[in-house]
N, C-alpha and C. Protein backbone atom coordinates (compact mmCIF):
# COMPACT_ATOMS: atom_id res chain seq x y z
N UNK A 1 87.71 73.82 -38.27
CA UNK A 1 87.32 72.68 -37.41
C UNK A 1 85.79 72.61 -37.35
N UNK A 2 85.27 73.62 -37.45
CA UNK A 2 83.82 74.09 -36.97
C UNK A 2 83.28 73.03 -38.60
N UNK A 3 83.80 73.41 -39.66
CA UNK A 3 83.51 72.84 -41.14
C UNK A 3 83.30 71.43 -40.86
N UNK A 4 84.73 70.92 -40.72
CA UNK A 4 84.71 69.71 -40.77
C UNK A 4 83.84 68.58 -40.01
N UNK A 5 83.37 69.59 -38.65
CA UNK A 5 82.19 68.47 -38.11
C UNK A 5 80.87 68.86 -38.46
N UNK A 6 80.80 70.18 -38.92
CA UNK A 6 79.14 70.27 -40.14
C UNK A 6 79.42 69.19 -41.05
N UNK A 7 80.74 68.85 -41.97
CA UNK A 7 80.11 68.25 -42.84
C UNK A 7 80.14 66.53 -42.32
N UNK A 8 81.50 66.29 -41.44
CA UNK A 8 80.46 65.02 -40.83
C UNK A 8 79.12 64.41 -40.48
N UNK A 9 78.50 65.20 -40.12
CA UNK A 9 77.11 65.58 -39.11
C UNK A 9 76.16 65.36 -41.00
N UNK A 10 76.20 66.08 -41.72
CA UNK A 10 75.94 65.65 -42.77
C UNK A 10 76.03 64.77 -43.43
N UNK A 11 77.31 63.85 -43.16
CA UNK A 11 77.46 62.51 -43.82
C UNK A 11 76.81 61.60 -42.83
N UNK A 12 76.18 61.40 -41.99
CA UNK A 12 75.74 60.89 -40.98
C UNK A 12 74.76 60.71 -41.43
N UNK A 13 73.93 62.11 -41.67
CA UNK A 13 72.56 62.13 -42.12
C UNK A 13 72.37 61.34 -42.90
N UNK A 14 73.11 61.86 -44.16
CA UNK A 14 72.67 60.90 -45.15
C UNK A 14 72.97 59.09 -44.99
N UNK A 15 73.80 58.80 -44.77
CA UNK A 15 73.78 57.36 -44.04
C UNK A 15 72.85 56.86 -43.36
N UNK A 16 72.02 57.95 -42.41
CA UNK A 16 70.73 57.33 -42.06
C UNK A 16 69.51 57.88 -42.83
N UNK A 17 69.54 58.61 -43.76
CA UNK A 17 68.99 58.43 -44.33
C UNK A 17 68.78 57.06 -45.58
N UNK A 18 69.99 56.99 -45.65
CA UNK A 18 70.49 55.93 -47.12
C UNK A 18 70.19 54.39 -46.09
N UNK A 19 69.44 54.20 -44.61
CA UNK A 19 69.97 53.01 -44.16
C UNK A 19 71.20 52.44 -44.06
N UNK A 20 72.01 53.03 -43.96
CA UNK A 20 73.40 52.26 -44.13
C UNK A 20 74.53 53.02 -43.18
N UNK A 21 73.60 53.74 -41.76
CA UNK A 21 74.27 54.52 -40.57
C UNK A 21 75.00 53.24 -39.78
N UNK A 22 76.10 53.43 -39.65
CA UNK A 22 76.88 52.13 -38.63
C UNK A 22 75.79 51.51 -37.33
N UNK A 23 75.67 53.44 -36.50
CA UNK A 23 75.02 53.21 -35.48
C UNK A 23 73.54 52.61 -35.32
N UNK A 24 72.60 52.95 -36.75
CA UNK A 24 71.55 52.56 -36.53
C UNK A 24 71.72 51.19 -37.04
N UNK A 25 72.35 50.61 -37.92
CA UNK A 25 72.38 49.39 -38.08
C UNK A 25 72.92 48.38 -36.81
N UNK A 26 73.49 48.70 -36.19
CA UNK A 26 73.84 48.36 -34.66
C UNK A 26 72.56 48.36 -34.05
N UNK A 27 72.12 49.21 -33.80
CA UNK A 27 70.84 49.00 -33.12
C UNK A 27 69.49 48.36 -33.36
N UNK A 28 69.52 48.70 -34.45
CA UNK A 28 68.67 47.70 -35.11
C UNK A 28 69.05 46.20 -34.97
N UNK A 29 69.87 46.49 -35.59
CA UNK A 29 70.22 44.71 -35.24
C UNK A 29 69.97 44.24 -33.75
N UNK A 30 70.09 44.97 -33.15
CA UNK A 30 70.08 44.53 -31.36
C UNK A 30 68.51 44.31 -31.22
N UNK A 31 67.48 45.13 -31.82
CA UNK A 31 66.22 45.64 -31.69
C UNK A 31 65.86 43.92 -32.26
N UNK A 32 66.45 43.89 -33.63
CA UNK A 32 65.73 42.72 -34.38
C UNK A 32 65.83 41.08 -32.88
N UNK A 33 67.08 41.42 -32.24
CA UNK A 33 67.40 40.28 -31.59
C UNK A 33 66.54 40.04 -30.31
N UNK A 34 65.94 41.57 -29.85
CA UNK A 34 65.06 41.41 -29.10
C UNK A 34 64.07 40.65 -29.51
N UNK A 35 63.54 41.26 -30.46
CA UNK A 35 61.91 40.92 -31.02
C UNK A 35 62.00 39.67 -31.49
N UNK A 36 62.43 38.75 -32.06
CA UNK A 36 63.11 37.44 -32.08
C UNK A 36 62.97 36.88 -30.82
N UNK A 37 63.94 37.08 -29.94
CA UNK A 37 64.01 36.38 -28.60
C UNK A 37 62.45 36.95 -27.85
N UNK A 38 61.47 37.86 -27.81
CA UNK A 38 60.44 37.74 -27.32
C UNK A 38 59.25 36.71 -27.87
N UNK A 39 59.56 37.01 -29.35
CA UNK A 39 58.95 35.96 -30.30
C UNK A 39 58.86 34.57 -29.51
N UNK A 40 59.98 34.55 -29.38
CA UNK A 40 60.17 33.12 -29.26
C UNK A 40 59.95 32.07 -27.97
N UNK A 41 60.03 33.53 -27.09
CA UNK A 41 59.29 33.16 -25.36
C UNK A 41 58.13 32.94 -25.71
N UNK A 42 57.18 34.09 -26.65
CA UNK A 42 55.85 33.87 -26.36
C UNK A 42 55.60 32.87 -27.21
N UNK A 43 56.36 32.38 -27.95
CA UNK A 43 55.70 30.92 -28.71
C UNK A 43 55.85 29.58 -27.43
N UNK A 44 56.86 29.97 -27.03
CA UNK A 44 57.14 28.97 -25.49
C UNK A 44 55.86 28.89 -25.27
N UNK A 45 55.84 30.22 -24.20
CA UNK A 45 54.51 30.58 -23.22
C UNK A 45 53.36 30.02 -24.26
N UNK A 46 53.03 30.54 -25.25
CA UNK A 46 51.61 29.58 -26.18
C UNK A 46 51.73 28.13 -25.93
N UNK A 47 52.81 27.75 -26.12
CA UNK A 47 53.00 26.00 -26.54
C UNK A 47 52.80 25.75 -25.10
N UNK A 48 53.25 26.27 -24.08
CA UNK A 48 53.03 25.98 -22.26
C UNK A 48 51.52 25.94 -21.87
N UNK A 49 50.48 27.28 -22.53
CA UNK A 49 50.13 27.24 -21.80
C UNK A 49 49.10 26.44 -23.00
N UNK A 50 48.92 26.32 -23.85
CA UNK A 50 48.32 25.35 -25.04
C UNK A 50 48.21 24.13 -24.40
N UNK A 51 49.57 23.50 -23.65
CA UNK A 51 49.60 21.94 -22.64
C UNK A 51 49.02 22.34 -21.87
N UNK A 52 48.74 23.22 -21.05
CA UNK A 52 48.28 23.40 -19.55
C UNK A 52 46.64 23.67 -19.89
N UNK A 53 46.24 24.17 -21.00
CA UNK A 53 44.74 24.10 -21.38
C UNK A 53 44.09 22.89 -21.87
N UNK A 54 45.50 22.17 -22.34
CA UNK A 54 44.90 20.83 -22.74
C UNK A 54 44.60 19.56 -21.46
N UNK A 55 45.64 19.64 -20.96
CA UNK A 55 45.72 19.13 -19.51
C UNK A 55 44.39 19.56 -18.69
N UNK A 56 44.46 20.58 -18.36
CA UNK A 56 43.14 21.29 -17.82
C UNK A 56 41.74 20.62 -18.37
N UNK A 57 41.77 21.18 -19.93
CA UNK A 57 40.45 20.14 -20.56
C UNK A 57 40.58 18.39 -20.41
N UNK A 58 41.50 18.18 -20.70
CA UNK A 58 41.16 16.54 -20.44
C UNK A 58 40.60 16.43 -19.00
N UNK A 59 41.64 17.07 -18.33
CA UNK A 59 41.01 16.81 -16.44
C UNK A 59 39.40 17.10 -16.04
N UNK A 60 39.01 18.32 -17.03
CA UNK A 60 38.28 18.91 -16.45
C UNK A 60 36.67 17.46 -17.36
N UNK A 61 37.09 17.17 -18.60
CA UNK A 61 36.17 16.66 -19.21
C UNK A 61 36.44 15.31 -18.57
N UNK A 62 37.35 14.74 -18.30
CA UNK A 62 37.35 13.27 -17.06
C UNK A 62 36.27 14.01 -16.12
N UNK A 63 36.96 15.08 -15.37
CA UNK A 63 35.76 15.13 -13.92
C UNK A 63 34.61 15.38 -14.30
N UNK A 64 34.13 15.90 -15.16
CA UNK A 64 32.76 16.12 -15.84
C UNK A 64 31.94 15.01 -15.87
N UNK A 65 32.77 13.63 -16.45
CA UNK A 65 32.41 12.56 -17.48
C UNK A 65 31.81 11.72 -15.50
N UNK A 66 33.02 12.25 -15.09
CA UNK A 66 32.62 11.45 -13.56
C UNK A 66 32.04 11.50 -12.85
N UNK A 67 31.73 13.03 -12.32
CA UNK A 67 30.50 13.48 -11.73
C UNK A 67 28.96 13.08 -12.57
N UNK A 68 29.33 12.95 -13.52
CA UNK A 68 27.84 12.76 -14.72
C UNK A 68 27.61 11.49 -13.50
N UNK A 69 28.58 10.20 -14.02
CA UNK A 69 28.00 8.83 -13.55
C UNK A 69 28.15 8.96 -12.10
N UNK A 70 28.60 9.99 -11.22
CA UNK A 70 28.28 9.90 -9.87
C UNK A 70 26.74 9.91 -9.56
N UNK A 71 26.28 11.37 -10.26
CA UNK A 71 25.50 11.78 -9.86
C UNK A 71 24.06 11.12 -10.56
N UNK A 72 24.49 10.18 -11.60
CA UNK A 72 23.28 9.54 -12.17
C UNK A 72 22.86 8.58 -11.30
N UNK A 73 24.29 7.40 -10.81
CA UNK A 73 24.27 6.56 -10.20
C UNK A 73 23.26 7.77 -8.34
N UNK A 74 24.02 8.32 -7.89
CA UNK A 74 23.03 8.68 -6.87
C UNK A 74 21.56 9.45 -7.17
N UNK A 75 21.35 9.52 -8.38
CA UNK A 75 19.79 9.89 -8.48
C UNK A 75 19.15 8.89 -8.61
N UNK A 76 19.76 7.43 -9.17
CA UNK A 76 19.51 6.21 -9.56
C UNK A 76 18.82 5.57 -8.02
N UNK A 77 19.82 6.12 -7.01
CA UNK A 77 20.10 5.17 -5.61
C UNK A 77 18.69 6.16 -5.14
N UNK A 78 18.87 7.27 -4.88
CA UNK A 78 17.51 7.99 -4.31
C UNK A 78 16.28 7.55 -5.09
N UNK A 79 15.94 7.48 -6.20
CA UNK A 79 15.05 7.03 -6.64
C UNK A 79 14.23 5.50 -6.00
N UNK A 80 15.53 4.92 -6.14
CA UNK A 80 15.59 3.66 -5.63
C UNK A 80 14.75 3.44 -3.87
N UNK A 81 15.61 4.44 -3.48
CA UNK A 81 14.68 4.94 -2.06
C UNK A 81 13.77 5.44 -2.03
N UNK A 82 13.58 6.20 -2.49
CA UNK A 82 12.07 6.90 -2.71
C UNK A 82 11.16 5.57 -2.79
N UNK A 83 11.22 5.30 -4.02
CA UNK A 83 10.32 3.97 -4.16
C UNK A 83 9.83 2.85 -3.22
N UNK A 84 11.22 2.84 -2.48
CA UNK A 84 11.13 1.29 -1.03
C UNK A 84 10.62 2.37 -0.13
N UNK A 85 10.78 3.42 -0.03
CA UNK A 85 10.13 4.20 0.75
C UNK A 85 8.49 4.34 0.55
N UNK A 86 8.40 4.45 -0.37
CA UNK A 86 6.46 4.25 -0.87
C UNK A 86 6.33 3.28 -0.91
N UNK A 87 6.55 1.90 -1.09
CA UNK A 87 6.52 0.91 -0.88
C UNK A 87 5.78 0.63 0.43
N UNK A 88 7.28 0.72 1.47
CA UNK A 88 6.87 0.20 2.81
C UNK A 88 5.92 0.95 3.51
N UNK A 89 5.66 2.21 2.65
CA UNK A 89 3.97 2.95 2.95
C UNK A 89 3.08 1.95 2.56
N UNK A 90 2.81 2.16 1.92
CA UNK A 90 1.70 1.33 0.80
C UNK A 90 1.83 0.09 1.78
N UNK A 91 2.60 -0.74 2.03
CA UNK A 91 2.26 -2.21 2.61
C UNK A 91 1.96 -1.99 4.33
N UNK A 92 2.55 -0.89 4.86
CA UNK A 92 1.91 -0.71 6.07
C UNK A 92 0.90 -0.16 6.44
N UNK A 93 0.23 1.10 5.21
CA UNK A 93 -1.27 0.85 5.05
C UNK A 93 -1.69 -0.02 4.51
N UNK A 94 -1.40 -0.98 3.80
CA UNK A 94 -2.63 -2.05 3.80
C UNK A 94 -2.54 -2.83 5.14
N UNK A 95 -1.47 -3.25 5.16
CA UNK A 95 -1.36 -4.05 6.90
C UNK A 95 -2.70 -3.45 7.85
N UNK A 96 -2.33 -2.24 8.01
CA UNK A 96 -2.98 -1.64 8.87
C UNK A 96 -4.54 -1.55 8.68
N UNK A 97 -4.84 -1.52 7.72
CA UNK A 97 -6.37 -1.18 6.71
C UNK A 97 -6.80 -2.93 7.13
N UNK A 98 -5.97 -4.32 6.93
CA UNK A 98 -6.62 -5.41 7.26
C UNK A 98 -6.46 -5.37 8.95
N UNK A 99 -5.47 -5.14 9.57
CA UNK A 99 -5.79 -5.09 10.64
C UNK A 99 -7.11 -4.32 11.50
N UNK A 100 -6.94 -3.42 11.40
CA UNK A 100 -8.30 -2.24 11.59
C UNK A 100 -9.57 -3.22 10.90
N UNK A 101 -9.44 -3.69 9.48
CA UNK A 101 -10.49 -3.34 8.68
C UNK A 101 -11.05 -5.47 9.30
N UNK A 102 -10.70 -5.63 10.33
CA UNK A 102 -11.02 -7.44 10.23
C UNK A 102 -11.95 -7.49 10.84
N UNK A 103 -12.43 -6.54 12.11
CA UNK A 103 -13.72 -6.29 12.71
C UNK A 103 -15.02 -5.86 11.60
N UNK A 104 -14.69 -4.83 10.84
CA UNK A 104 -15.44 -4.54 9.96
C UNK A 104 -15.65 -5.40 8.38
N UNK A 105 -14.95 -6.16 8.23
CA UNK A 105 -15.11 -6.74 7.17
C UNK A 105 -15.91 -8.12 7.62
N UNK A 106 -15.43 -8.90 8.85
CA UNK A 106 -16.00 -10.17 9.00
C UNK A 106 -17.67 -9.92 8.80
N UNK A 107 -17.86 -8.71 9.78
CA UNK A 107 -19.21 -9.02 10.34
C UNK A 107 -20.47 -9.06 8.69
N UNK A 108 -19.92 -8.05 7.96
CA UNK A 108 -20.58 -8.00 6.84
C UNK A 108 -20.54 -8.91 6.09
N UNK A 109 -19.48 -10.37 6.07
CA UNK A 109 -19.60 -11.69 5.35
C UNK A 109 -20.36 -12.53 6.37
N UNK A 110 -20.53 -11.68 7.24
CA UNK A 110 -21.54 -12.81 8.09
C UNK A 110 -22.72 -12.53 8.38
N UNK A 111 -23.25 -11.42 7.72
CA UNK A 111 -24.50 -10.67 8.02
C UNK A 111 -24.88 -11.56 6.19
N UNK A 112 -23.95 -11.42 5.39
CA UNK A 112 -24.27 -11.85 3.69
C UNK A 112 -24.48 -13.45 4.06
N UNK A 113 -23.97 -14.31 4.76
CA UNK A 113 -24.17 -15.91 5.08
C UNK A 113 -25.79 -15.98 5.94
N UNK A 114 -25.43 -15.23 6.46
CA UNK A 114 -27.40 -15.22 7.51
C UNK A 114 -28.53 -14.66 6.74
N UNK A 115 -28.14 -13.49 6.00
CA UNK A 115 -29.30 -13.38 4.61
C UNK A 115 -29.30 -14.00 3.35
N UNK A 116 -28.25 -14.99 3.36
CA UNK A 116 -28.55 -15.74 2.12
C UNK A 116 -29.66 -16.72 1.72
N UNK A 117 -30.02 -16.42 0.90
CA UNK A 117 -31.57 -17.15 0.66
C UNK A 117 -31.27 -18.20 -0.57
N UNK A 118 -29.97 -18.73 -0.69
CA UNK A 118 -29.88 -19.86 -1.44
C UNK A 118 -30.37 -20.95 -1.07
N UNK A 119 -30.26 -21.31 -0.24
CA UNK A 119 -31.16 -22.90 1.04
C UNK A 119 -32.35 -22.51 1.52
N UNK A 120 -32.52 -21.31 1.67
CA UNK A 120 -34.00 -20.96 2.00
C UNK A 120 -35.00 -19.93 2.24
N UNK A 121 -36.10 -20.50 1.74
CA UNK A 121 -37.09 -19.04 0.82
C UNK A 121 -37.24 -18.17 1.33
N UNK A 122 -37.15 -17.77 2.93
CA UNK A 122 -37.39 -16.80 3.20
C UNK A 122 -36.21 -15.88 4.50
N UNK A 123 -36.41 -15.21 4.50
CA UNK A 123 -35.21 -14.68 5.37
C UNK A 123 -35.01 -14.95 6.74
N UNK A 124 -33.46 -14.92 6.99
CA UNK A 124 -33.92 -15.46 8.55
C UNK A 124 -32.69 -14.76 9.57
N UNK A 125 -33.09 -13.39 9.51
CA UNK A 125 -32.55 -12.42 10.66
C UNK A 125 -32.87 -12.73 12.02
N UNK A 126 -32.15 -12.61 12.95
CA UNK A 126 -32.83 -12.63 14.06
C UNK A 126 -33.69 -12.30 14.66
N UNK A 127 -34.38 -10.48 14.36
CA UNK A 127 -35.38 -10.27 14.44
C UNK A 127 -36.73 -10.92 13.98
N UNK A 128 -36.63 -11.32 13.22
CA UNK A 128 -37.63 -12.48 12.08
C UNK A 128 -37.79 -13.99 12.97
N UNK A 129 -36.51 -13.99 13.53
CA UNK A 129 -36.83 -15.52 14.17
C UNK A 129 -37.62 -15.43 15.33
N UNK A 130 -37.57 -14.31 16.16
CA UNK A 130 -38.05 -14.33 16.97
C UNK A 130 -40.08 -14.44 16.96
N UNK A 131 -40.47 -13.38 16.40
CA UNK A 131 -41.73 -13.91 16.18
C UNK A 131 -42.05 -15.18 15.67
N UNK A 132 -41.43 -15.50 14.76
CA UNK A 132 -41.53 -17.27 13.81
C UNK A 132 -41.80 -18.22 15.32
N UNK A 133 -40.66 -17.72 16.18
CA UNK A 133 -40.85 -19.05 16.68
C UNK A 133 -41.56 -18.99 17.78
N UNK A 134 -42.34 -17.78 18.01
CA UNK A 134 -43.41 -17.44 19.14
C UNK A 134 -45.05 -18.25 18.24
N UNK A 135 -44.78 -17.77 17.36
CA UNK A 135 -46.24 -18.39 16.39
C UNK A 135 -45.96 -19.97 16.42
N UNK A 136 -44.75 -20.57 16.19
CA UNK A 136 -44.96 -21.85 16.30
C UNK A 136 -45.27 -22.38 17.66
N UNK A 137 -45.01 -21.96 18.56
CA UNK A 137 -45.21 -22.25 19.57
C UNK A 137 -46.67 -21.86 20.30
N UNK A 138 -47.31 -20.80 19.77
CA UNK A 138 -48.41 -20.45 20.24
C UNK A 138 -49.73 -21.74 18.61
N UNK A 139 -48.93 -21.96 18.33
CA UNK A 139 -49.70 -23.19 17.11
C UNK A 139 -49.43 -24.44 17.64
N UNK A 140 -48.20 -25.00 18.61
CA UNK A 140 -48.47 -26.21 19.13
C UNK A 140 -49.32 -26.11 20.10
N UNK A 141 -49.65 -24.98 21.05
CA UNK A 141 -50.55 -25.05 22.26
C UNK A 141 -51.82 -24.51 21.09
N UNK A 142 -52.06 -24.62 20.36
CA UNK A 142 -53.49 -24.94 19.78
C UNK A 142 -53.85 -26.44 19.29
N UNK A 143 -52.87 -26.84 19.05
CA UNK A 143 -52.76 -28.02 18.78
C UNK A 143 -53.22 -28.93 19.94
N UNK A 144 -52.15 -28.50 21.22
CA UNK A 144 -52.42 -29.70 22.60
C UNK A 144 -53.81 -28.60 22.63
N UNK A 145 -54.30 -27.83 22.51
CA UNK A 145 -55.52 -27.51 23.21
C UNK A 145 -57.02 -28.10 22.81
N UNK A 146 -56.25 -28.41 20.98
CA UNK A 146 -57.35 -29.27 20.37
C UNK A 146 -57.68 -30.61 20.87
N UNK A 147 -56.39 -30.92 20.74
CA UNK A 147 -56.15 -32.86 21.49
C UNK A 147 -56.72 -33.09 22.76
N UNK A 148 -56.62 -31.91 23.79
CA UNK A 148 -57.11 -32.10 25.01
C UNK A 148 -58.60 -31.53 24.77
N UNK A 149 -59.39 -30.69 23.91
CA UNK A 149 -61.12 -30.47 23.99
C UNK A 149 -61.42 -31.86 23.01
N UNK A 150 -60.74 -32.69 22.06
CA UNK A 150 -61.39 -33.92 21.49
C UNK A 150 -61.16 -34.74 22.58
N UNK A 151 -60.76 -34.86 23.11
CA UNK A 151 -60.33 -36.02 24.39
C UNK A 151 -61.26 -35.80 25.58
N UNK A 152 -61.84 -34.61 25.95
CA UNK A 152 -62.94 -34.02 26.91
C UNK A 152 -64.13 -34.26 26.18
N UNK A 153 -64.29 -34.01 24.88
CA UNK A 153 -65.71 -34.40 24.26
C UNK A 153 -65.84 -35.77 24.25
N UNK A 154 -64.68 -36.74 24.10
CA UNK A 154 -64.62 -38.14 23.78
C UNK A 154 -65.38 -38.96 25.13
N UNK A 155 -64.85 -38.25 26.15
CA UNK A 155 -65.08 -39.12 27.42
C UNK A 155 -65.91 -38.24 28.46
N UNK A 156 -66.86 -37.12 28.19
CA UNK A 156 -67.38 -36.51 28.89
C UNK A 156 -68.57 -36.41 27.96
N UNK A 157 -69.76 -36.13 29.21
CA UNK A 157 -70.93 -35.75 28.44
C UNK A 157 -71.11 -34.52 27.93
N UNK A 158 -72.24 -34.43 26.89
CA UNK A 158 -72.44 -33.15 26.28
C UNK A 158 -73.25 -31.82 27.18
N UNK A 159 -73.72 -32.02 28.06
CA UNK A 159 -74.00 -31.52 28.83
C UNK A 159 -73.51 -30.85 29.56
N UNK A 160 -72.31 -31.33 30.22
CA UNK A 160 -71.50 -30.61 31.15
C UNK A 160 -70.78 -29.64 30.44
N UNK A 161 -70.15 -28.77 30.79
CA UNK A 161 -69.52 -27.05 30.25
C UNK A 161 -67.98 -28.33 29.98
N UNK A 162 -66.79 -27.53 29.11
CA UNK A 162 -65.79 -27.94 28.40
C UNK A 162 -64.66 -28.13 29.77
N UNK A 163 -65.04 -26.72 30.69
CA UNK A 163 -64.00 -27.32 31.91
C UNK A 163 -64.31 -28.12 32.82
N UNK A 164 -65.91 -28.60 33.14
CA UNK A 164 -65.49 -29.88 33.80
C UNK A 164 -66.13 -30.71 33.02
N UNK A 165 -66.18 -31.07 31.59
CA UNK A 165 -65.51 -32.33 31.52
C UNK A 165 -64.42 -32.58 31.15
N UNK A 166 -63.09 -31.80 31.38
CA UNK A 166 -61.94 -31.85 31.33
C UNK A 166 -61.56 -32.87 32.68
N UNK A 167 -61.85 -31.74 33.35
CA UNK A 167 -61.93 -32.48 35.11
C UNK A 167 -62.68 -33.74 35.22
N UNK A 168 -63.55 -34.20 34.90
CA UNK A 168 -64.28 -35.05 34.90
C UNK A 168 -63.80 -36.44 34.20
N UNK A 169 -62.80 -35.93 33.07
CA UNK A 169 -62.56 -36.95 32.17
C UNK A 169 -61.42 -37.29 32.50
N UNK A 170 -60.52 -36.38 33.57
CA UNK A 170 -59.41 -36.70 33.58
C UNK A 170 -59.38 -37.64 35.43
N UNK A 171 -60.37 -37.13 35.33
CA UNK A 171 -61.30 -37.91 36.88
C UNK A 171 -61.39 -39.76 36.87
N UNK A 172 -61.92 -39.89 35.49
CA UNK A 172 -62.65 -41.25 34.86
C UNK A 172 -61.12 -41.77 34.53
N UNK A 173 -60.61 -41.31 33.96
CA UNK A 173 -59.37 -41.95 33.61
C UNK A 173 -58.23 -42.27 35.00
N UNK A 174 -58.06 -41.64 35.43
CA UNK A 174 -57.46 -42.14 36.80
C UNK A 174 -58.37 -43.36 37.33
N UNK A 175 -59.29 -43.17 37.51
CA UNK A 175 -59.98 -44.36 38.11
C UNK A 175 -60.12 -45.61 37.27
N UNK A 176 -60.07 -45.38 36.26
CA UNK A 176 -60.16 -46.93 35.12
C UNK A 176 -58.75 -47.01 34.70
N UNK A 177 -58.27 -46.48 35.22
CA UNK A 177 -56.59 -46.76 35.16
C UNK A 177 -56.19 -47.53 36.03
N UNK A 178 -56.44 -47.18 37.23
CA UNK A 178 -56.19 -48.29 38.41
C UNK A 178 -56.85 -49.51 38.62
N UNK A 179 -58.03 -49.95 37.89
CA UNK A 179 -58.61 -50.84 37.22
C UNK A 179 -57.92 -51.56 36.79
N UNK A 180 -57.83 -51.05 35.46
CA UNK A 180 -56.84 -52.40 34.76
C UNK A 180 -55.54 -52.55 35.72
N UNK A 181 -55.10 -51.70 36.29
CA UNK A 181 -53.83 -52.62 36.94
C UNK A 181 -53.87 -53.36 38.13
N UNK A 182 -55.13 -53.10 38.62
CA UNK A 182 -55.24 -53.85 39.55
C UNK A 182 -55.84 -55.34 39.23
N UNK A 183 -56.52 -54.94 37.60
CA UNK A 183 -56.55 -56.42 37.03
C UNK A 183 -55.38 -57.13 36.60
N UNK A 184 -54.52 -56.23 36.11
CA UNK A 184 -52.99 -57.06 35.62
C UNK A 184 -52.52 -57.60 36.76
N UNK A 185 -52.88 -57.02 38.13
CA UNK A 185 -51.87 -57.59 39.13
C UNK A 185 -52.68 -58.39 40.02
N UNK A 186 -53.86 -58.75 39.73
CA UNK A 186 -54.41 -59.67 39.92
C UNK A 186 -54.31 -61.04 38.76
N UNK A 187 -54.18 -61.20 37.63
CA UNK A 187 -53.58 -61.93 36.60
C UNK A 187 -52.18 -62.37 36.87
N UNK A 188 -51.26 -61.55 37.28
CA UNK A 188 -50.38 -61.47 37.99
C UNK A 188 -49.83 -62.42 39.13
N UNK A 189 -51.07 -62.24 39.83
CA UNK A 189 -50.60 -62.49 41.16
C UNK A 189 -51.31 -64.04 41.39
N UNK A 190 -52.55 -64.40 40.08
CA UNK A 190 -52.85 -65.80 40.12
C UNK A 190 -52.41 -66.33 39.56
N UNK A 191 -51.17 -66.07 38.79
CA UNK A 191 -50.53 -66.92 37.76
C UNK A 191 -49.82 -68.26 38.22
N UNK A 192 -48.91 -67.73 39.91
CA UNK A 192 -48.20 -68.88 40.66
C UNK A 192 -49.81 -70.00 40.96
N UNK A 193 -50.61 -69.54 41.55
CA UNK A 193 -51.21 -71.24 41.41
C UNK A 193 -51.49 -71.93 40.78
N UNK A 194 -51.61 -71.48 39.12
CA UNK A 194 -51.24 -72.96 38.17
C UNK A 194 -50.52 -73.55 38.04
């Protein structure tokens, strides 16, 4: 008995050695059906998750593509502000610069109209006028002072000093003044008896 299962045990061997053991071909075969059926999940799982990466990239290159024109459009819009923002600087300093600046700007187009010497030769500040028109005035009282010593020489003698024949002449003239009118109103007054 002891024989007969040595030499079984030997025919075994060689069967698995020769590939052609019942049992390992059984198992094998079971082995092959695994590796097959895992095969074939993980080609699933590839092809699953192959959609789910593609899905993913389209989504992700849409939100990409969208945020781009969000964020252009709002750098577009800030810009936009920025600008009306310097803007309404810029125009409320100038506002402000003519407001402020209307005291200081008039007076200097009106200081350039009073020194303009296009109409006439010489300048005519106020300071300037003031002497001008002290000299003209101290030149008409040379004038009446002349008119009144030819008018004292005219009717006064040479003899007497310049102030009384001022007095003197203005003496003579009152009195030959009332002269003639007392001749007109004597002419006058004989006219009714013709």
């Amino acid at each position: 008995m002891y024989q007969d299962k040595l030499v079984n045990l030997k025919k075994q061997l060689q069967q698995l050695e020769d590939g052609i053991h019942t049992e390992y071909l059984r198992r094998v075969k079971r082995l092959e059906h695994q590796l097959h059926e895992r095969l074939r999940l993980n080609k699933i799982y590839k092809d699953h998750m192959f959609d789910v990466v593609e899905r993913e990239y389209a989504a992700e290159k849409k939100a990409a593509a969208k945020e781009f024109e969000e964020k252009k459009i709002e750098l577009r819009e800030n810009l936009l502000n920025d600008f009306e923002d310097k803007r309404k600087m810029i125009e409320n300093e100038r506002h402000s610069m003519e407001l402020n600046g209307d005291s200081t700007e008039v007076k200097p187009v009106m200081k350039r109209i009073l020194r303009r010497r296009a109409n006439e030769p010489a300048p005519a500040p106020e300071k300037r006028r003031k002497p001008l028109a002290t000299t003209l005035t101290y030149q008409l009282d040379e004038r009446e002072v002349d008119a009144d010593l030819r008018a004292i020489a005219r009717h006064s003698p040479p003899t007497h000093p310049a102030h009384h024949h001022h007095h003197h002449a203005h003496h003579n003239t009152n009195h030959n003044t009332p002269r003639k009118h007392h001749n007109s109103t004597n002419s006058c007054e004989s006219s009714p008896t013709f």
